[in-house]
N, C-alpha and C. Protein backbone atom coordinates (compact mmCIF):
# COMPACT_ATOMS: atom_id res chain seq x y z
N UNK A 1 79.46 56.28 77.63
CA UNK A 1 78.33 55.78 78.38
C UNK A 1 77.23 56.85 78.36
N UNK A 2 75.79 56.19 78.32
CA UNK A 2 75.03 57.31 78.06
C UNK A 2 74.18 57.86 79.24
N UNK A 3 74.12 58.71 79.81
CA UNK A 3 73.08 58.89 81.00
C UNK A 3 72.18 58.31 80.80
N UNK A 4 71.23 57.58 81.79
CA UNK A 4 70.04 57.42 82.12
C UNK A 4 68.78 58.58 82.57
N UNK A 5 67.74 58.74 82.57
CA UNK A 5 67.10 59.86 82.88
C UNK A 5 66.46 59.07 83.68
N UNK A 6 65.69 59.57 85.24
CA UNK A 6 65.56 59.10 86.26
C UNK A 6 63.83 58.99 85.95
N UNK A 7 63.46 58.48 86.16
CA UNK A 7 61.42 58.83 85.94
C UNK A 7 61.06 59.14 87.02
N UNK A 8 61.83 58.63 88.16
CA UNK A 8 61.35 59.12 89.62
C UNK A 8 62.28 60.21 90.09
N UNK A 9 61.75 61.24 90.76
CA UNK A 9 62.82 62.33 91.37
C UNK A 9 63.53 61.38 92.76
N UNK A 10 64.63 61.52 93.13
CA UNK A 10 65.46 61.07 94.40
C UNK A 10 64.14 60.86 95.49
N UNK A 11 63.69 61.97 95.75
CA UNK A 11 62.61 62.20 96.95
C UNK A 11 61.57 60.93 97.15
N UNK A 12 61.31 60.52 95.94
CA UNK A 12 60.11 59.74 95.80
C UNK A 12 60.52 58.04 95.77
N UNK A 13 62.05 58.09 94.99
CA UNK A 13 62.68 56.53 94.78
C UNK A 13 62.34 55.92 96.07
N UNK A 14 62.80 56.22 97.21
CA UNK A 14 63.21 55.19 98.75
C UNK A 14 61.51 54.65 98.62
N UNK A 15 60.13 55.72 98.48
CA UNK A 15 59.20 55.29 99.07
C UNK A 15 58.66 54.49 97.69
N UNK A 16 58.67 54.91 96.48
CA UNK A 16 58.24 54.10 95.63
C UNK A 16 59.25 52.53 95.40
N UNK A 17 60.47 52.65 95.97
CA UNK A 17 60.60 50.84 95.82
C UNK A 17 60.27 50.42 97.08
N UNK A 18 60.00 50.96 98.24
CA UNK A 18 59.37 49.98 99.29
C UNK A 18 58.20 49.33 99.05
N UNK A 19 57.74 50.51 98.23
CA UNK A 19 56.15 49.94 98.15
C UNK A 19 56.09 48.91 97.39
N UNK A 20 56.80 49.09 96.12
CA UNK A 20 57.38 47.59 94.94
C UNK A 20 57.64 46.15 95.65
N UNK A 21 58.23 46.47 96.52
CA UNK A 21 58.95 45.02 97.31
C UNK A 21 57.73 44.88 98.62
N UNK A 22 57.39 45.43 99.06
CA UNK A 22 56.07 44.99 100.29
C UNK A 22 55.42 44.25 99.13
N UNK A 23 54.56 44.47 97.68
CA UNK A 23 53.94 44.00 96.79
C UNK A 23 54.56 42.43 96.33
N UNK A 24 56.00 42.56 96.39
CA UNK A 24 56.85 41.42 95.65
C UNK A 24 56.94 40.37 96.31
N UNK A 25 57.55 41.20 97.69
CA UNK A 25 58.76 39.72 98.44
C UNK A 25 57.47 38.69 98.41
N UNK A 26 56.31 38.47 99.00
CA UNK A 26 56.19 37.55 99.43
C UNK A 26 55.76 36.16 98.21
N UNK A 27 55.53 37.00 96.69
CA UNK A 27 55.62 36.43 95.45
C UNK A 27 56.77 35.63 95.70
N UNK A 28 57.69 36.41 95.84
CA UNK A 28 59.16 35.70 95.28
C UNK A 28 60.06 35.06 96.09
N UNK A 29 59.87 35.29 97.34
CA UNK A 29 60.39 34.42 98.62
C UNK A 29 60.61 32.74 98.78
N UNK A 30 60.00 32.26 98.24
CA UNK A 30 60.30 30.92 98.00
C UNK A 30 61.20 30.37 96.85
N UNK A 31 62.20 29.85 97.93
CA UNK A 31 63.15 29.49 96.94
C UNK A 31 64.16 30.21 96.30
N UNK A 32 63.99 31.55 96.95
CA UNK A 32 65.02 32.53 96.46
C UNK A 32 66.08 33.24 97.39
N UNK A 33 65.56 32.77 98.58
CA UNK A 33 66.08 33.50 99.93
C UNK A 33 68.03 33.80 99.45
N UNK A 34 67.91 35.01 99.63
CA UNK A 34 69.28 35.21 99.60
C UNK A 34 69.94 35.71 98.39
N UNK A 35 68.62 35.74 97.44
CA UNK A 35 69.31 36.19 95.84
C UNK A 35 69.10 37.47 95.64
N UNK A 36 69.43 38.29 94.49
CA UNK A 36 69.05 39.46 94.58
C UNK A 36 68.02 39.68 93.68
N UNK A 37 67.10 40.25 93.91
CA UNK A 37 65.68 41.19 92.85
C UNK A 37 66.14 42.75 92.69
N UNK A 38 66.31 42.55 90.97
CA UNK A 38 66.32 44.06 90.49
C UNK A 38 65.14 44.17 90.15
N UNK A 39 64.50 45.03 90.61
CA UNK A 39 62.90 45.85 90.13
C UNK A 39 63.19 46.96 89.82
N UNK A 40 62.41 47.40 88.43
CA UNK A 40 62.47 48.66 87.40
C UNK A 40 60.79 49.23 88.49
N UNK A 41 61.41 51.07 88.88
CA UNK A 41 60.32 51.37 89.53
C UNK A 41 59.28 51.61 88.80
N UNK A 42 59.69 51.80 87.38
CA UNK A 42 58.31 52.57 86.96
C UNK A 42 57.58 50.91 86.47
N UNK A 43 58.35 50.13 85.82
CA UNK A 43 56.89 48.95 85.93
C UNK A 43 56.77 48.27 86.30
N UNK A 44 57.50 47.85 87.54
CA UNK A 44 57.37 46.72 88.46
C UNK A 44 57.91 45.66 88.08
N UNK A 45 58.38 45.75 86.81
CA UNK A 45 59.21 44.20 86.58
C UNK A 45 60.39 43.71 87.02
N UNK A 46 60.47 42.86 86.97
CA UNK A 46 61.89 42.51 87.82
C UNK A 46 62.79 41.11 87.46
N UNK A 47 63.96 41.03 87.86
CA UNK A 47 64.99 40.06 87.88
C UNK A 47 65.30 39.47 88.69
N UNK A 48 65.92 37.97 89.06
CA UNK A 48 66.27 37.22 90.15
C UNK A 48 67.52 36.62 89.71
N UNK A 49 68.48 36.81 90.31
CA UNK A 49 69.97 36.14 90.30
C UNK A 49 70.44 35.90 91.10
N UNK A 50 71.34 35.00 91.60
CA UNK A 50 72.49 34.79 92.61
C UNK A 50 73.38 36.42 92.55
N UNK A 51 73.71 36.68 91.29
CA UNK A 51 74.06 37.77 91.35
C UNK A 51 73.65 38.89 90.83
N UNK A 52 74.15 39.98 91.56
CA UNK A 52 73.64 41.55 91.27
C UNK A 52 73.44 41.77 90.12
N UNK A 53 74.99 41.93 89.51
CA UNK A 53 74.95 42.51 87.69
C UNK A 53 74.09 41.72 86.76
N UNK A 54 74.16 39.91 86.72
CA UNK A 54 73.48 39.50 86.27
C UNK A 54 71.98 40.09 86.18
N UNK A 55 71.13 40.07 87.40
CA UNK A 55 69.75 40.50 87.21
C UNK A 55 69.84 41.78 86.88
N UNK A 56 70.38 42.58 87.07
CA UNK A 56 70.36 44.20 86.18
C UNK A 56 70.79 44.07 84.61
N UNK A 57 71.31 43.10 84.52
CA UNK A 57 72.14 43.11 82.88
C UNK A 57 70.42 42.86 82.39
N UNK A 58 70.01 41.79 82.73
CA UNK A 58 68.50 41.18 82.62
C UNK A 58 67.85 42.07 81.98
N UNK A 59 67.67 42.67 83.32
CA UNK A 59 66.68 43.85 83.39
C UNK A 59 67.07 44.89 81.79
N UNK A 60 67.78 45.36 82.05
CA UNK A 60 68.42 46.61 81.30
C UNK A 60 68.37 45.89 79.84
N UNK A 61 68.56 44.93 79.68
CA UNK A 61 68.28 44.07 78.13
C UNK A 61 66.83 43.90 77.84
N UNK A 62 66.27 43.67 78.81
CA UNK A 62 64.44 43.51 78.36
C UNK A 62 64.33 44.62 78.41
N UNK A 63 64.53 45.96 79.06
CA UNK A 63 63.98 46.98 79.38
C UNK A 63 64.10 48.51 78.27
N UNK A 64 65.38 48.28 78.82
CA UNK A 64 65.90 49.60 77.63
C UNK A 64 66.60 50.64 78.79
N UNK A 65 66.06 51.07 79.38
CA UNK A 65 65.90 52.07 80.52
C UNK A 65 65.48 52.06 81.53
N UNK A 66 65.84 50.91 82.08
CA UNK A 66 64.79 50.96 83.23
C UNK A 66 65.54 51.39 84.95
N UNK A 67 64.70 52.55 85.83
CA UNK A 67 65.05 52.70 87.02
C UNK A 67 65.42 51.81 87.97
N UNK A 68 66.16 51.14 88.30
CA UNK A 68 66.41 49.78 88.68
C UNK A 68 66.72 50.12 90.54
N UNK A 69 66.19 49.01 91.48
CA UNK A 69 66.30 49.39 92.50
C UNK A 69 67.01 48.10 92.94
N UNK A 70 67.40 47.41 94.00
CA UNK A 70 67.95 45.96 93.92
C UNK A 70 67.54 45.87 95.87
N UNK A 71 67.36 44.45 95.90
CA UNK A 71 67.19 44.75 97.16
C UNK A 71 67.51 42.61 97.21
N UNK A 72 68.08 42.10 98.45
CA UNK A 72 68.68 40.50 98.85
C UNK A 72 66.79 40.41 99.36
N UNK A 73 66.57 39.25 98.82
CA UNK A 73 65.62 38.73 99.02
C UNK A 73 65.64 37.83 100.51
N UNK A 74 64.71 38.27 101.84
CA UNK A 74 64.76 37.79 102.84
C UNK A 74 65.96 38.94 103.69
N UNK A 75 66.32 39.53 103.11
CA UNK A 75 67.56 39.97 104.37
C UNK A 75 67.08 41.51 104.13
N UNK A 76 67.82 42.56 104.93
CA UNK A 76 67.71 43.77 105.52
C UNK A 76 68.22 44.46 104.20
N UNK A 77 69.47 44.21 103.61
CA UNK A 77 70.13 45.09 102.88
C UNK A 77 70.74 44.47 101.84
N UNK A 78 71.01 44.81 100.69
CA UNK A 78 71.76 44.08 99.61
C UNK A 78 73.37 43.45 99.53
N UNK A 79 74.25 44.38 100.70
CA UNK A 79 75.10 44.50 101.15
C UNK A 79 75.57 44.89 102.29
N UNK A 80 76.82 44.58 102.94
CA UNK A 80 77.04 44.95 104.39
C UNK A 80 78.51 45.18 104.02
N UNK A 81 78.76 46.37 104.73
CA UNK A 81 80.35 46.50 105.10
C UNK A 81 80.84 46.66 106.07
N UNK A 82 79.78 46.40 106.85
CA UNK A 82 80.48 45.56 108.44
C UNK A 82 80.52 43.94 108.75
N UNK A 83 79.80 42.82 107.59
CA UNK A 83 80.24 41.85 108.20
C UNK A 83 78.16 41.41 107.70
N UNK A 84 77.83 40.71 108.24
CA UNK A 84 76.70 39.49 107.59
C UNK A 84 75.78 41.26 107.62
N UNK A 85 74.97 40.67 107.14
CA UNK A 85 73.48 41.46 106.87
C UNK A 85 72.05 40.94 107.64
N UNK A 86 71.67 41.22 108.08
CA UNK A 86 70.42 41.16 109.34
C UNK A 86 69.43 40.38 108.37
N UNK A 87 68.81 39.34 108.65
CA UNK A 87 67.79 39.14 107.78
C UNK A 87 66.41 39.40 108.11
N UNK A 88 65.43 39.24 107.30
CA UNK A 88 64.40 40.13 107.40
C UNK A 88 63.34 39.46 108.56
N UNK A 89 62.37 39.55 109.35
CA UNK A 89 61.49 38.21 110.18
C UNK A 89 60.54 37.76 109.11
N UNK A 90 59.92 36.65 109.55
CA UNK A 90 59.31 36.00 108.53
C UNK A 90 58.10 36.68 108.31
């Protein structure tokens, strides 16, 4: 398996995909509630699937390399390991 090289340093990822998805969700919110969006940080493009790997396989096939961030469309978190996930207010 080959490393990936990061384009964003750690420090900068959390604030550069918030800013990606404040720009997105409300594009993609219809009709998707509940799926997941992989967005590549450095160009904003992105994937929609029921499932995770699917939209990253997506991604990573159009892309080549791409920084991939994933986030459940409408809800708090992509995952929970305590039990449901908070969803987002409208």
């Amino acid at each position: 398996m080959t490393e990936r090289e990061n384009h964003y340093p750690r420090s900068m990822m959390l604030e550069r995909s918030n800013a990606l998805y404040a720009t997105l969700k409300d594009r993609v919110r219809a009709g998707n509630k509940g799926k997941v969006l992989a967005v590549d940080l450095v160009t904003g493009e992105y994937e929609i699937d029921e499932e995770q790997w699917t939209a990253i396989d997506r991604l990573n096939d159009r892309l080549g390399n791409p920084q991939i961030v994933c986030f459940r469309i409408g809800y708090k978190a992509v995952h929970s390991l305590a039990g449901g996930v908070p969803e987002e207010p409208e």
